[in-house]
Protein backbone atom coordinates (compact mmCIF):
# COMPACT_ATOMS: atom_id res chain seq x y z
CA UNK A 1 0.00 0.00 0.00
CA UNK A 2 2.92 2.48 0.98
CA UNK A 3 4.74 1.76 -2.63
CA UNK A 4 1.37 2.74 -4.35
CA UNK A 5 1.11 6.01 -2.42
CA UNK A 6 4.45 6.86 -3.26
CA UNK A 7 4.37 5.72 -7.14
CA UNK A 8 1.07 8.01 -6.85
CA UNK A 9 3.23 10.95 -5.86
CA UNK A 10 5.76 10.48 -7.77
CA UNK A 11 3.81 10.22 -10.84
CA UNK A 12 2.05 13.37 -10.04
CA UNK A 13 5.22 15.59 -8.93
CA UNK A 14 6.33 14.36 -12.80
CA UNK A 15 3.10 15.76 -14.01
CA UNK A 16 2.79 18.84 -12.12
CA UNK A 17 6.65 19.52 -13.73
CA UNK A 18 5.75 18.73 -16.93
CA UNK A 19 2.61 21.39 -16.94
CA UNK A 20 5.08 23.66 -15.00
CA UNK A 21 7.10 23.36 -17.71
CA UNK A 22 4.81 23.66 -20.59
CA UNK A 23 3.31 26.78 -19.05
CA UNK A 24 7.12 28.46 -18.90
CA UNK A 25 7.80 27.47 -22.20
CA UNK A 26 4.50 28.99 -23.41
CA UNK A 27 5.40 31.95 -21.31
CA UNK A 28 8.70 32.52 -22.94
CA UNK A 29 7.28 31.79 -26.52
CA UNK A 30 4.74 34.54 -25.77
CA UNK A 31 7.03 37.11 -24.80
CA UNK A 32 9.56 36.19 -27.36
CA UNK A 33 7.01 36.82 -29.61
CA UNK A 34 5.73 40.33 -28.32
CA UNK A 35 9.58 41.53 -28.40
CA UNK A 36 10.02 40.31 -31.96
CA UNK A 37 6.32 42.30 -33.19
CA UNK A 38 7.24 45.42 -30.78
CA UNK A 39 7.50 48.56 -32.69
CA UNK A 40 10.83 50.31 -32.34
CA UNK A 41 10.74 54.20 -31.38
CA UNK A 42 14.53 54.46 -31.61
CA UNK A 43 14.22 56.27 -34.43
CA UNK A 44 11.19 58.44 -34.13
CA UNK A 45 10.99 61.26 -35.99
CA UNK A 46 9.39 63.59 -38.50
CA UNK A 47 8.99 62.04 -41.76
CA UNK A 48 8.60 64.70 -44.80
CA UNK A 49 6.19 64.28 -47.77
CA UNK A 50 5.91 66.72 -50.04
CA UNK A 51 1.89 67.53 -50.44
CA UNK A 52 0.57 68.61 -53.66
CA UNK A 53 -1.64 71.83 -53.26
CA UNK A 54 -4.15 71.15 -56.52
CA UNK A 55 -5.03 68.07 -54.66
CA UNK A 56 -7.17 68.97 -52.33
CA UNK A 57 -7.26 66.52 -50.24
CA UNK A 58 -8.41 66.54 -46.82
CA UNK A 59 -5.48 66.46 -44.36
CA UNK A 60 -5.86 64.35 -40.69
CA UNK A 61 -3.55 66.37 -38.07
CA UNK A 62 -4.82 65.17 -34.96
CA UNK A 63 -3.69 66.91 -31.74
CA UNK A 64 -3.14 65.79 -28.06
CA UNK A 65 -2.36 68.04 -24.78
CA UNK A 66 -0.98 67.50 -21.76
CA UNK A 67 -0.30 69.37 -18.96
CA UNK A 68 3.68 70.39 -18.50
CA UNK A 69 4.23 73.04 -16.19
CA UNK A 70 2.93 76.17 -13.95
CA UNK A 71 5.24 79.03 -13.41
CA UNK A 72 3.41 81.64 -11.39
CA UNK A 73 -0.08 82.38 -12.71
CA UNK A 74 0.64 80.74 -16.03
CA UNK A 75 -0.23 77.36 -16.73
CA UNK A 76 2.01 75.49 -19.47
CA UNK A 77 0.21 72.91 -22.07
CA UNK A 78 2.17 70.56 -23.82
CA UNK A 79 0.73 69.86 -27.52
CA UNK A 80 1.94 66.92 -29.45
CA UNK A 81 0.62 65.14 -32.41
CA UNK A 82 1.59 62.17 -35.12
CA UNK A 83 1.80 64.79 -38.02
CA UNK A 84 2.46 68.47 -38.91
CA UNK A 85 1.69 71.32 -41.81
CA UNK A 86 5.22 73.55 -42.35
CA UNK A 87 6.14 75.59 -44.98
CA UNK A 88 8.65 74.80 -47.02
CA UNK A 89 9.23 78.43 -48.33
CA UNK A 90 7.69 81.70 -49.00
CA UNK A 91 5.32 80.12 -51.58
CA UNK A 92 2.61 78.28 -51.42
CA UNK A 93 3.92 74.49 -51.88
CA UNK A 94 3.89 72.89 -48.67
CA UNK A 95 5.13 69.87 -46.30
CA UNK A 96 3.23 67.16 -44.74
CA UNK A 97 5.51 66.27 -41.89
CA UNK A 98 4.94 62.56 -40.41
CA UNK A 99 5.24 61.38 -36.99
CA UNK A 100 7.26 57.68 -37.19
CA UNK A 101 4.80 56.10 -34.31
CA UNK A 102 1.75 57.07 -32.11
CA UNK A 103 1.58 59.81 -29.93
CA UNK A 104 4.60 60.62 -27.44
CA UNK A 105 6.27 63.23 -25.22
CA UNK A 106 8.97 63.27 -28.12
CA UNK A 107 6.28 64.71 -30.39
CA UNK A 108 5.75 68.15 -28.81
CA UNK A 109 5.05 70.12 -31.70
CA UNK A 110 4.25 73.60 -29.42
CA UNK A 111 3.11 74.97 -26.41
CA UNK A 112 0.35 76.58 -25.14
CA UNK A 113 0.86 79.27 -22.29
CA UNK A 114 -2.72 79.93 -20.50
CA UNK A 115 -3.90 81.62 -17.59
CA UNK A 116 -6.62 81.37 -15.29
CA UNK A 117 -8.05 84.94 -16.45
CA UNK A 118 -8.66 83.10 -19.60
CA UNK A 119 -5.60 84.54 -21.81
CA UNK A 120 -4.22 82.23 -24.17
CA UNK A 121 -0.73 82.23 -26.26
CA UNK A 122 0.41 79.62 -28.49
CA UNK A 123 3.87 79.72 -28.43
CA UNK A 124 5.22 79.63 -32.01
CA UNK A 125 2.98 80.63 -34.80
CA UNK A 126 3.68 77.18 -37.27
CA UNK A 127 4.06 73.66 -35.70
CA UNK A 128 7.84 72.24 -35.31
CA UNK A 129 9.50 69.66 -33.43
CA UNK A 130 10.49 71.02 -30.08
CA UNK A 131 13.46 68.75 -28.59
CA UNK A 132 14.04 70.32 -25.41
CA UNK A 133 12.22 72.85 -22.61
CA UNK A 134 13.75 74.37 -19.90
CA UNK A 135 11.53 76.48 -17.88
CA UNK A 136 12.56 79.85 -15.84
CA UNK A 137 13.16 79.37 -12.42
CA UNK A 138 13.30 82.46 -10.29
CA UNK A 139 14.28 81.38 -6.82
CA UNK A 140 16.75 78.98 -5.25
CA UNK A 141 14.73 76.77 -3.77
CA UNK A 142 16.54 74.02 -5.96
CA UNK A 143 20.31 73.14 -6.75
CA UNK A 144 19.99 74.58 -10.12
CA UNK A 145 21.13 77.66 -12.08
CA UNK A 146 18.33 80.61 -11.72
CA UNK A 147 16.52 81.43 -14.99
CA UNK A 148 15.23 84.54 -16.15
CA UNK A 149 13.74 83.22 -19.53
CA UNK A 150 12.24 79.82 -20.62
CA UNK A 151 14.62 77.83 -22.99
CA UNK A 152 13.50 76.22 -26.84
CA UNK A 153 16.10 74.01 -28.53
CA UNK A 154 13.56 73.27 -31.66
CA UNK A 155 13.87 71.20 -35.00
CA UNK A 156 12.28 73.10 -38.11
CA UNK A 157 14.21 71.68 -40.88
CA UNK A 158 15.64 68.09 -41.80
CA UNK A 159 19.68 68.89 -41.78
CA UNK A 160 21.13 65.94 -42.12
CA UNK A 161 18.43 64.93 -45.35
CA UNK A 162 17.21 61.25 -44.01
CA UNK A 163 13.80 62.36 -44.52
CA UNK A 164 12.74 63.13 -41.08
CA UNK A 165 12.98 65.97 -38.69
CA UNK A 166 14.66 64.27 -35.47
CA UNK A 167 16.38 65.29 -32.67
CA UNK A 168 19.72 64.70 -34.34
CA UNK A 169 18.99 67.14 -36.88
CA UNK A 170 20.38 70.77 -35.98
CA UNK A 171 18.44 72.65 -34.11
CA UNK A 172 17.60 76.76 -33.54
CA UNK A 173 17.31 77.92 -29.78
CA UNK A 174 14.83 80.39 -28.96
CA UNK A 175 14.26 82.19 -25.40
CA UNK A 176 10.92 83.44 -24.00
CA UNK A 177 9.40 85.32 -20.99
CA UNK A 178 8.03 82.96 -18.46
CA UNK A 179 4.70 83.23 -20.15
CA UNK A 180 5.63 82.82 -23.48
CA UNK A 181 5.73 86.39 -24.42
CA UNK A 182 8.80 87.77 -25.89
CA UNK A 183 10.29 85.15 -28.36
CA UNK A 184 13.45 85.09 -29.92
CA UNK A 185 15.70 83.39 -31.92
CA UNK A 186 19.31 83.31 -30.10
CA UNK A 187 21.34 80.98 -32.20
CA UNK A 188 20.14 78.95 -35.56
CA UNK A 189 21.98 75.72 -36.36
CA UNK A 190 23.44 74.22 -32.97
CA UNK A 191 24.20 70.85 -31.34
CA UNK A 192 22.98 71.39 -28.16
CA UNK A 193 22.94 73.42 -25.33
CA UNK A 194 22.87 73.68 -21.51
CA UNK A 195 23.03 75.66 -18.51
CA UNK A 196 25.98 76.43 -16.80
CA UNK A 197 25.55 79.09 -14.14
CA UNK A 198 22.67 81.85 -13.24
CA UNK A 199 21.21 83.23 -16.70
CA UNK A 200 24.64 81.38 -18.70
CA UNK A 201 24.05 78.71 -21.12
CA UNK A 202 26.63 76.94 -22.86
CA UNK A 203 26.12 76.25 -26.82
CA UNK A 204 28.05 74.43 -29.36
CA UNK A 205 27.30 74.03 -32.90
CA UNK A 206 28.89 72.45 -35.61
CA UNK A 207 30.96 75.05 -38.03
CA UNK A 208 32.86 73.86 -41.17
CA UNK A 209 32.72 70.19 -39.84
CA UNK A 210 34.45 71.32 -36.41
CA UNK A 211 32.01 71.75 -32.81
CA UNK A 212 32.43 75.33 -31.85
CA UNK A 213 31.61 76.23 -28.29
CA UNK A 214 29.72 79.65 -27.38
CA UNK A 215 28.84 81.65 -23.99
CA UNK A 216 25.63 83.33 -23.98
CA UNK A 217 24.39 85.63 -21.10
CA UNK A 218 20.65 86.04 -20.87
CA UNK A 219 20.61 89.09 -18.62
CA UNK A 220 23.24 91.42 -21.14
CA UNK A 221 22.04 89.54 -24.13
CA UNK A 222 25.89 88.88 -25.34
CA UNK A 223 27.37 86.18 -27.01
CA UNK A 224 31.19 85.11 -26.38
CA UNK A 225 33.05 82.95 -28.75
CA UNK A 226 34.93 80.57 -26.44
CA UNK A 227 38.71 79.31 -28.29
CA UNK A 228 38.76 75.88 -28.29
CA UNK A 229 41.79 75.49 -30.65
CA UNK A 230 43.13 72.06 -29.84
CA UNK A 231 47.17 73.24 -30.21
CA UNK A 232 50.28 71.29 -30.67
């Protein structure tokens, strides 16, 4: 009787194994299978198509907010969206700018600054890739650098001509008032940028195939050339 109760169990641990088994197998197969049909946002960008004004066809740009920021009584609104209009030049052809995926915080195309008066200021007057916001911070409450002015780095053409507006295209830095009033363009064509001290950013941008480095001071508006000759 005791050998039949333990052929019993040891039947059934070799069953319960086996459907262990089976189940992580099926497991694996599943997610192997997810991974291999996953779409990749590596390269997400802005893919241009020219569009044909004679057409006239009906164009789908469907928009999405979210809510970024608040910097005293203004209320920042992130807008993004799988496709943009942009002009390609002073006449009237035009582009029909793609979005490589669904909706994602890496398709910002502009910003909306609102109030709770009611006012209501769209930030730049045609849609663009915006790569980067830094917002203006007026007390020291944190570790970082105080700001005067909110920070743009923005994409509005495709530089390196892959067909796509992406963040590794060159990019044009603009600087605002905290509420989006006040815009300007401070540098076209750089790399990147950052800031290094109170109102200071540090810019490079690529010049006859060499990174040049620049100083820019918000408060006096100047911009140094730093020399970063590399001599013998």
């Amino acid at each position: 009787m005791k050998t039949k109760i333990i052929d019993f169990i040891t039947k059934s641990n070799h069953v319960i194994f086996f459907v262990g088994s089976l189940l992580f197998m099926t497991f694996l197969a599943t997610m192997l299978i997810k991974e291999m049909i996953r779409p990749d946002y590596s390269n997400r960008g802005v893919e241009i198509a020219k569009q044909i004004d004679n057409e006239n066809k009906t164009i789908d740009i469907k928009y999405e907010k979210s809510y970024f920021q608040s910097i005293k009584d203004i209320h920042i609104i992130k807008v993004t969206s799988e496709r943009i209009m942009v002009n390609e030049d002073k006449s009237n052809s035009k582009l029909l700018s793609l979005f490589d995926g669904g909706y994602d915080d890496r398709n910002t195309v502009n910003l909306i600054f609102s109030s709770e008066s009611g006012s209501n200021l769209k930030l730049f007057e045609n849609d663009l890739l915006i790569t980067n916001i830094e917002t203006a911070r007026f007390t020291s409450d944190t570790n970082l650098p105080l700001l005067d002015k909110n920070i743009y780095s923005v994409v509005i053409s495709d530089s390196n001509e892959d067909g796509f507006l992406k963040y590794n295209d060159n990019k044009d830095l603009y600087l605002s008032d905290y509420n989006g009033e006040g815009l300007e363009l401070i540098m076209s064509g750089i790399q990147n940028s950052r800031v290094i001290a109170n109102n200071r950013l540090l810019i490079s941008k690529l010049e006859t195939e060499v990174s040049e480095m620049y100083l820019y001071d918000i408060i006096g508006k100047k911009t140094t050339k730093l020399n970063t000759d590399i001599k013998k």
